[in-house]
N, C-alpha and C. Protein backbone atom coordinates (compact mmCIF):
# COMPACT_ATOMS: atom_id res chain seq x y z
N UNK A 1 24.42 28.71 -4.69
CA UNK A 1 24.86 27.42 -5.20
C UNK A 1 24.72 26.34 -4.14
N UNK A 2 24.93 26.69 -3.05
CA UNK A 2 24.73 26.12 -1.95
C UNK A 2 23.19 25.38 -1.85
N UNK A 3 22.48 25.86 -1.89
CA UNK A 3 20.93 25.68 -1.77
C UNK A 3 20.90 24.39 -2.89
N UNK A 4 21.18 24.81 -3.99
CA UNK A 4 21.13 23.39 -5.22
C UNK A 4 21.75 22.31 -4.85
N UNK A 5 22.85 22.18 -4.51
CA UNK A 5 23.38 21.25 -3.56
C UNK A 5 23.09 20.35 -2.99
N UNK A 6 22.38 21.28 -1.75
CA UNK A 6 21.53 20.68 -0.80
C UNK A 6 20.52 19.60 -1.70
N UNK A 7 19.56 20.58 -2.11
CA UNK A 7 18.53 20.09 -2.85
C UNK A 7 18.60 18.80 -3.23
N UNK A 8 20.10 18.76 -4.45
CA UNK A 8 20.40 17.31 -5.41
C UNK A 8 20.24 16.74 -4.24
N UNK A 9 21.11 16.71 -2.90
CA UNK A 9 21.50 15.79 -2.17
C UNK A 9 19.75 15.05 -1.63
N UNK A 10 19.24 15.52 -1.64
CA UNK A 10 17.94 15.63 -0.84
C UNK A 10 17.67 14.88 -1.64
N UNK A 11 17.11 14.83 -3.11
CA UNK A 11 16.43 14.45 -4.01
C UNK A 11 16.89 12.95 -4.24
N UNK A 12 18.23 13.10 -3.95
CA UNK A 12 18.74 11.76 -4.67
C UNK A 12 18.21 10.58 -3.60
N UNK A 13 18.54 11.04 -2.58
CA UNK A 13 18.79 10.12 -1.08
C UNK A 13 17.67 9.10 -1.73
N UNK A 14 18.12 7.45 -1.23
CA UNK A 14 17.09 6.53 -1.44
C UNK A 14 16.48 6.71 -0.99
N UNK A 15 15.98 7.13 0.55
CA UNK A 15 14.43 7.48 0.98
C UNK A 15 13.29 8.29 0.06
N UNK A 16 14.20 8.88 -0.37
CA UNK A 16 12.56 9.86 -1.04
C UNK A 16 12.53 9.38 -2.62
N UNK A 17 13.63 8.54 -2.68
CA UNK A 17 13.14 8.21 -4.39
C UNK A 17 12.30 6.76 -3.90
N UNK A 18 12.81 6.00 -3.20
CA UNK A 18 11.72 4.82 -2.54
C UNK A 18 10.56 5.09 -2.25
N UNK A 19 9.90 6.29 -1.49
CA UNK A 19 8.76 6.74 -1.15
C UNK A 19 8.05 7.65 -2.60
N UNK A 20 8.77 7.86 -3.50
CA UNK A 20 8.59 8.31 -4.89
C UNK A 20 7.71 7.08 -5.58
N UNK A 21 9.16 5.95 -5.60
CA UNK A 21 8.13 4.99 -6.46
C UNK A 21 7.18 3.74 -5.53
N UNK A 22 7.03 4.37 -4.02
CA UNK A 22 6.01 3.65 -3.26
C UNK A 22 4.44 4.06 -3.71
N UNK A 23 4.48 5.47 -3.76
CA UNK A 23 3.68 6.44 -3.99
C UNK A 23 3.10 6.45 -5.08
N UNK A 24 3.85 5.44 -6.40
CA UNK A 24 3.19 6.02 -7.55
C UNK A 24 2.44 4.64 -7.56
N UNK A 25 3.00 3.37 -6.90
CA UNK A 25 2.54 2.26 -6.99
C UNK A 25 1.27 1.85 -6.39
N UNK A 26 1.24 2.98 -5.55
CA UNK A 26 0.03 2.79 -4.19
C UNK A 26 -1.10 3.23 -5.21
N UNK A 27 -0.84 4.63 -5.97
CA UNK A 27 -1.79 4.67 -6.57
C UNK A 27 -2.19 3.95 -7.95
N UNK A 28 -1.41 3.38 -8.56
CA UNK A 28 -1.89 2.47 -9.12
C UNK A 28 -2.37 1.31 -8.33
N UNK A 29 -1.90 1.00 -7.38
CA UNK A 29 -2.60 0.01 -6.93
C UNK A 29 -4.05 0.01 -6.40
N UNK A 30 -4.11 1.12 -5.84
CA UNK A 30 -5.56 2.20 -5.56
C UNK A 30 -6.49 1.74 -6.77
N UNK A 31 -6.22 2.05 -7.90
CA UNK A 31 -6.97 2.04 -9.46
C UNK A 31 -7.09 0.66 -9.70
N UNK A 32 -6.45 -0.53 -9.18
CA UNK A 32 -6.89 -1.67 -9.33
C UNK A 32 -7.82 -2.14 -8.21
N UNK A 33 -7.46 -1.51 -6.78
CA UNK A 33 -8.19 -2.27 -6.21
C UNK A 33 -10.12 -1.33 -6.54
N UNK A 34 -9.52 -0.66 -6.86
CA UNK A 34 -11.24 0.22 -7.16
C UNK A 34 -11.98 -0.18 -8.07
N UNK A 35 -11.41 -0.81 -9.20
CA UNK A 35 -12.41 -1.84 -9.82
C UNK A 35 -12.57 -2.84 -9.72
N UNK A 36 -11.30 -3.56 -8.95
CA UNK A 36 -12.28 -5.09 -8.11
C UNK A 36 -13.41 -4.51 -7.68
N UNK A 37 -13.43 -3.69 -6.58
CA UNK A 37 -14.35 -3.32 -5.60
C UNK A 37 -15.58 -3.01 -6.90
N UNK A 38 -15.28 -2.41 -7.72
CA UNK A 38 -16.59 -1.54 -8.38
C UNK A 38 -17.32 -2.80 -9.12
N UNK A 39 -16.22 -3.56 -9.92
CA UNK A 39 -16.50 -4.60 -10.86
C UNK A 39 -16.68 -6.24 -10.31
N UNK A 40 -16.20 -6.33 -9.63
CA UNK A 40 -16.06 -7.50 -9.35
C UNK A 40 -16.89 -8.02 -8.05
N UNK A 41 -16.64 -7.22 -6.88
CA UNK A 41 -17.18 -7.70 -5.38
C UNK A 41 -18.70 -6.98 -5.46
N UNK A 42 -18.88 -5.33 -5.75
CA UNK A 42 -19.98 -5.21 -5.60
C UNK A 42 -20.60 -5.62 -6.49
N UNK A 43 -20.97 -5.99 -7.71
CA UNK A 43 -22.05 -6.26 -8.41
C UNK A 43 -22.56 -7.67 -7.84
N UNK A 44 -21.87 -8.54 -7.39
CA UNK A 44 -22.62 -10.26 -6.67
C UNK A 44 -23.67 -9.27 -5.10
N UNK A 45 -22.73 -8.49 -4.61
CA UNK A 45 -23.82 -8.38 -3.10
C UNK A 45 -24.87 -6.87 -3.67
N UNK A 46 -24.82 -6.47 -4.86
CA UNK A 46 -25.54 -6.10 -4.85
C UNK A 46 -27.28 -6.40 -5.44
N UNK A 47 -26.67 -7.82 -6.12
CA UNK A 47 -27.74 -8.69 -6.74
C UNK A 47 -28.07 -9.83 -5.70
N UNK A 48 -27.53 -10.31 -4.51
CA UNK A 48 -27.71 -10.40 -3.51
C UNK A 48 -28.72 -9.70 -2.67
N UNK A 49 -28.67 -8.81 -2.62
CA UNK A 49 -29.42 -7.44 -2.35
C UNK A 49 -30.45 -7.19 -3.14
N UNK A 50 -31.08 -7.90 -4.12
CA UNK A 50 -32.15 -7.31 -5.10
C UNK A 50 -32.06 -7.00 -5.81
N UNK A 51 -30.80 -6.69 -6.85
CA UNK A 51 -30.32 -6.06 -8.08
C UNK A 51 -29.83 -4.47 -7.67
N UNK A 52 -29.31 -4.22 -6.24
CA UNK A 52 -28.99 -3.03 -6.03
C UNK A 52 -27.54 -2.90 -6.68
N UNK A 53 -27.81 -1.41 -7.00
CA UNK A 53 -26.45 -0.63 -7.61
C UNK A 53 -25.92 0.41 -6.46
N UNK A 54 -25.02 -0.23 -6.01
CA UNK A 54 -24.45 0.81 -5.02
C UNK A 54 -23.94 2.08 -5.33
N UNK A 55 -23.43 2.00 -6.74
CA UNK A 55 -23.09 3.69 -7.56
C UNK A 55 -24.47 4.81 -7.18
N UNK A 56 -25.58 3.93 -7.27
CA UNK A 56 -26.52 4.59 -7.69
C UNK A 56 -27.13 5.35 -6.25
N UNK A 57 -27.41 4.29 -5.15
CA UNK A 57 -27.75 4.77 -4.10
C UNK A 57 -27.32 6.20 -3.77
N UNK A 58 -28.68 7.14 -3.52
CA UNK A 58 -28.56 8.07 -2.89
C UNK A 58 -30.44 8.58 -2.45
N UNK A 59 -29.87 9.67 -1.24
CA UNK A 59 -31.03 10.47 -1.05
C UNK A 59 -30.81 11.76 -1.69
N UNK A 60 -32.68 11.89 -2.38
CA UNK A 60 -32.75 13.47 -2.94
C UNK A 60 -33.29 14.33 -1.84
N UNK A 61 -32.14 14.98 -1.60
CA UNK A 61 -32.45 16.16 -0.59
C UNK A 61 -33.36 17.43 -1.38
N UNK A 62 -33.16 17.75 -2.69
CA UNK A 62 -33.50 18.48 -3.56
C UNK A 62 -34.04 18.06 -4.62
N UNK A 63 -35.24 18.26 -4.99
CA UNK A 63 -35.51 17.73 -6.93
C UNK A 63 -34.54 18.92 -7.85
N UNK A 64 -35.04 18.33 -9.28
CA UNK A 64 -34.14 18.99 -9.85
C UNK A 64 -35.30 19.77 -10.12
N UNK A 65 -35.32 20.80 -10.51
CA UNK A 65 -35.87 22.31 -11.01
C UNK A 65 -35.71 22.75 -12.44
N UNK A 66 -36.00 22.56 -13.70
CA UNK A 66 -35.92 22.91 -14.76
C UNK A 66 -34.24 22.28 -15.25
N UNK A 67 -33.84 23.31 -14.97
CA UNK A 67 -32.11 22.72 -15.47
C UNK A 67 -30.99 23.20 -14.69
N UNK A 68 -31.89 23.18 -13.43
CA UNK A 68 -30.80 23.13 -12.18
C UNK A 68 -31.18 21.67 -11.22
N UNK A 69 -30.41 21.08 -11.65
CA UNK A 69 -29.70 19.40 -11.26
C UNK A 69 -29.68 19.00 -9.60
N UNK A 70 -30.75 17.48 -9.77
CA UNK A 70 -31.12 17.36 -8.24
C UNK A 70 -29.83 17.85 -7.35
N UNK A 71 -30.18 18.18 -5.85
CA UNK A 71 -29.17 17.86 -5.14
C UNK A 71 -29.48 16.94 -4.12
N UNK A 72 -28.05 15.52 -4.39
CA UNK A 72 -28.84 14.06 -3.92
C UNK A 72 -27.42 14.11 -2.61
N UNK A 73 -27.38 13.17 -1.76
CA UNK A 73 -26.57 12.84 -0.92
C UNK A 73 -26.19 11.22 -1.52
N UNK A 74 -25.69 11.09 -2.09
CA UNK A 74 -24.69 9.74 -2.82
C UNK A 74 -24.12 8.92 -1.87
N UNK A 75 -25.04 8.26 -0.87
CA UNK A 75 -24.28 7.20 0.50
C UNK A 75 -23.89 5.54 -0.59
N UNK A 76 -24.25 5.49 -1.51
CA UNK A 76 -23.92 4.17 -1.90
C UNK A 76 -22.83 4.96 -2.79
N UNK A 77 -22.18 5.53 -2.97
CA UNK A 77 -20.63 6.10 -3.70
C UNK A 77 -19.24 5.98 -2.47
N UNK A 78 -20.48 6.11 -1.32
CA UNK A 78 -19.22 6.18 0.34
C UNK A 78 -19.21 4.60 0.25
N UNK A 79 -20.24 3.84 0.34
CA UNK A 79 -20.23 2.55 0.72
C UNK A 79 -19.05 1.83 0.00
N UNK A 80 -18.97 2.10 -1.67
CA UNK A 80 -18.37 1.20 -2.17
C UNK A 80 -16.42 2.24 -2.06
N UNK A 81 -16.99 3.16 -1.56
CA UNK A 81 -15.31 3.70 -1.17
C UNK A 81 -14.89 3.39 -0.21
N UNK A 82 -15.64 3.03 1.13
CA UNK A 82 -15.43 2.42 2.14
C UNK A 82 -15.00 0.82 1.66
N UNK A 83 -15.79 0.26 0.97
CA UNK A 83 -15.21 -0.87 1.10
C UNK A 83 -14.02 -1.12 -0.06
N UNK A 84 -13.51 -0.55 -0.87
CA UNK A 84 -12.13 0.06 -1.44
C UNK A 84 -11.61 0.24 -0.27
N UNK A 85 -11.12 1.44 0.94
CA UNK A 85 -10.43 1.21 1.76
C UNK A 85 -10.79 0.22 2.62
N UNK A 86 -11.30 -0.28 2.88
CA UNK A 86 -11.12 -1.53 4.01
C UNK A 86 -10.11 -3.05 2.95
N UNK A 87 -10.41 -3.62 1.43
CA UNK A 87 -9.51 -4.04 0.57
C UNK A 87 -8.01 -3.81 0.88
N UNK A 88 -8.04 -2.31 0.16
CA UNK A 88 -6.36 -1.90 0.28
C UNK A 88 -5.44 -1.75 1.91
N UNK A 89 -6.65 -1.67 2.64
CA UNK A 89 -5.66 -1.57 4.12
C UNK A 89 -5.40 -2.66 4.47
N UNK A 90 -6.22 -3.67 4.10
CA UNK A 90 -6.20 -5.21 4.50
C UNK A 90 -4.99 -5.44 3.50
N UNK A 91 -4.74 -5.34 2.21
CA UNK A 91 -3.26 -5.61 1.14
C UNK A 91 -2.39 -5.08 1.58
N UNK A 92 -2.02 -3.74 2.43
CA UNK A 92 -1.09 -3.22 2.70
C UNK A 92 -0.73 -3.73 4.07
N UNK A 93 -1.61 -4.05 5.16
CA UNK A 93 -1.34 -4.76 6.64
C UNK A 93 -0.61 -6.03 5.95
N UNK A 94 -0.96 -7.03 5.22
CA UNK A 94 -0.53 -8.41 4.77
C UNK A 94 0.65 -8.00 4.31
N UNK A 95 0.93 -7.10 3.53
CA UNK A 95 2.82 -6.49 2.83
C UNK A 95 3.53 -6.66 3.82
N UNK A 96 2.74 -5.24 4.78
CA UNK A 96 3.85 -4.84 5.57
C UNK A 96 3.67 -6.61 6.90
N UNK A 97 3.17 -6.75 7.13
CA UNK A 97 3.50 -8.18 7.75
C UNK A 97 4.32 -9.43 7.35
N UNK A 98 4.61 -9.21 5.66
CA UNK A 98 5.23 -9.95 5.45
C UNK A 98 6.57 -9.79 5.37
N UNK A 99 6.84 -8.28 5.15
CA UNK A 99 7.94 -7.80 4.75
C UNK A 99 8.71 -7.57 6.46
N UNK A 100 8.13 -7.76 7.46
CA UNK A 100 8.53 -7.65 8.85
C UNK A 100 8.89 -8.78 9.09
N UNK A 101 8.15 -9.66 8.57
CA UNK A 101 8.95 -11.56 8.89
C UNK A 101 9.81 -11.56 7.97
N UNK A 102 10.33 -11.18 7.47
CA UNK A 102 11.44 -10.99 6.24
C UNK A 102 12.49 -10.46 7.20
N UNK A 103 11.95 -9.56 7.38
CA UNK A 103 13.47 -8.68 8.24
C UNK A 103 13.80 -9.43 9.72
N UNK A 104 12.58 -10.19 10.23
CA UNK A 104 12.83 -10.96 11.51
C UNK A 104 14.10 -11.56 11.09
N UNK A 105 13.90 -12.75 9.90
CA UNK A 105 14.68 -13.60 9.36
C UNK A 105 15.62 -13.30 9.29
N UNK A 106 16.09 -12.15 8.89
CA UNK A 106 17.43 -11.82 7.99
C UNK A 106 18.30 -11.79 9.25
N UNK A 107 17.54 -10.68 10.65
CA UNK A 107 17.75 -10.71 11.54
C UNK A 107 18.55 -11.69 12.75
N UNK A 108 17.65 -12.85 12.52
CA UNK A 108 18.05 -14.19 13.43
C UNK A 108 18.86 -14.86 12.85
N UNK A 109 19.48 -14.41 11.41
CA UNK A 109 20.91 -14.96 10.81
C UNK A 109 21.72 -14.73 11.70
N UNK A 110 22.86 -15.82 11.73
CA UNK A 110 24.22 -15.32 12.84
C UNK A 110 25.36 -14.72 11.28
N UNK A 111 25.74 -13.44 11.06
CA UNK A 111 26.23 -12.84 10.43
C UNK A 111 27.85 -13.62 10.26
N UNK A 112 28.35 -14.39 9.49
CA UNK A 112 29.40 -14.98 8.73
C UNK A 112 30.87 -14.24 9.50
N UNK A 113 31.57 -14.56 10.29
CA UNK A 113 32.86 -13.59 10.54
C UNK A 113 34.46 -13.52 9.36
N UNK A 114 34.51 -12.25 9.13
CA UNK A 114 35.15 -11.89 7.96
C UNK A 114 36.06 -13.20 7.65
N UNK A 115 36.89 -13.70 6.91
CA UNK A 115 37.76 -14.54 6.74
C UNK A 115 39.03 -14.43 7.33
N UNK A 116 39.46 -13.45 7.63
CA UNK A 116 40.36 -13.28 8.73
C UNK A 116 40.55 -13.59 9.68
N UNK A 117 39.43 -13.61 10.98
CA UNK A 117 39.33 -14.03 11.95
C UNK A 117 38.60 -15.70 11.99
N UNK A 118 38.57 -15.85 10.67
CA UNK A 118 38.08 -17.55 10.74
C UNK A 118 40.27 -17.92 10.57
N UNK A 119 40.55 -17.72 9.69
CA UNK A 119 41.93 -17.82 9.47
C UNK A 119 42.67 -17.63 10.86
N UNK A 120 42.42 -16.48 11.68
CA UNK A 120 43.19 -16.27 12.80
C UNK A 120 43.00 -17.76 13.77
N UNK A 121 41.57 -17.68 13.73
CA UNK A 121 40.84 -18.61 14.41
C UNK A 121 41.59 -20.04 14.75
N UNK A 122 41.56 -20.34 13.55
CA UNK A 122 42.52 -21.83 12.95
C UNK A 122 43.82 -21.84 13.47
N UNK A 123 44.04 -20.75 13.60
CA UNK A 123 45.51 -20.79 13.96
C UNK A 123 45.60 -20.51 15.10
N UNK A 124 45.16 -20.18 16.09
CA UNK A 124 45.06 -20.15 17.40
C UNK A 124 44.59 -21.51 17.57
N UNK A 125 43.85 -22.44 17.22
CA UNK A 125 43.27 -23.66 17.68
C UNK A 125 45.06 -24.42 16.93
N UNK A 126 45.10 -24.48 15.93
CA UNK A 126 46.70 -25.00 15.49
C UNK A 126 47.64 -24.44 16.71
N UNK A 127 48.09 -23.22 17.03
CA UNK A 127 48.92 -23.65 18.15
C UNK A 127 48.41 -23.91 19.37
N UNK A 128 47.18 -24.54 20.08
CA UNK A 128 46.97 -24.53 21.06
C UNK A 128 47.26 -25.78 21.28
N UNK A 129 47.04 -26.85 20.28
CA UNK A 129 47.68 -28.66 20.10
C UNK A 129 48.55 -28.46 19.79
């Protein structure tokens, strides 16, 4: 019984349900930024380029043989995955940079002192006149 316990406790903690729904967002966010990249950015530099299709780029290391299927090396499938991660690392550096000047801020607040000691306060300055 002990072990389940643990477990709930584990499960619940905000860290891992935060990194739960970081995780599911990243990859959706993944799935958007992959069709900018597919739809949107590469098709201008690849008509730029001559009407190239970067899906398409590859070398045939192998022809195909009756109905056993070339074997190609697919470098324009890396290209446009490479430039998918270079997108999303650049969106996620800008987050997390913004979300760090956020916390600077909150930081360089001078934190409010309870009402008590503003009350005490007053009254130490009242009997000091």
């Amino acid at each position: 019984m002990g072990m389940i316990k643990e477990f709930k406790e584990f499960a619940v903690k905000g860290n891992v349900v935060d990194m739960a729904v970081g995780i599911i967002i990243g990859a959706a966010f993944g799935k958007i930024v992959s069709s900018f990249v597919a739809d949107v950015i590469m098709p201008p530099i690849g008509l730029l380029m001559g009407g190239v299709d970067f899906t398409n780029l590859a070398i045939t290391l192998k022809e195909a043989v009756g109905d056993t299927p070339a074997v190609l090396l697919s470098y324009g499938k890396f290209i446009q995955s490479l430039v998918d991660f270079i997108i999303v690392a650049f969106a996620i550096f800008i987050a997390v940079k913004a979300i760090n000047s956020m916390k600077k801020k909150e930081e360089e607040k001078p934190e409010e002192p309870p009402k008590q000691e503003v009350l005490l306060e007053e009254i130490r300055d009242l009997l000091k006149k």
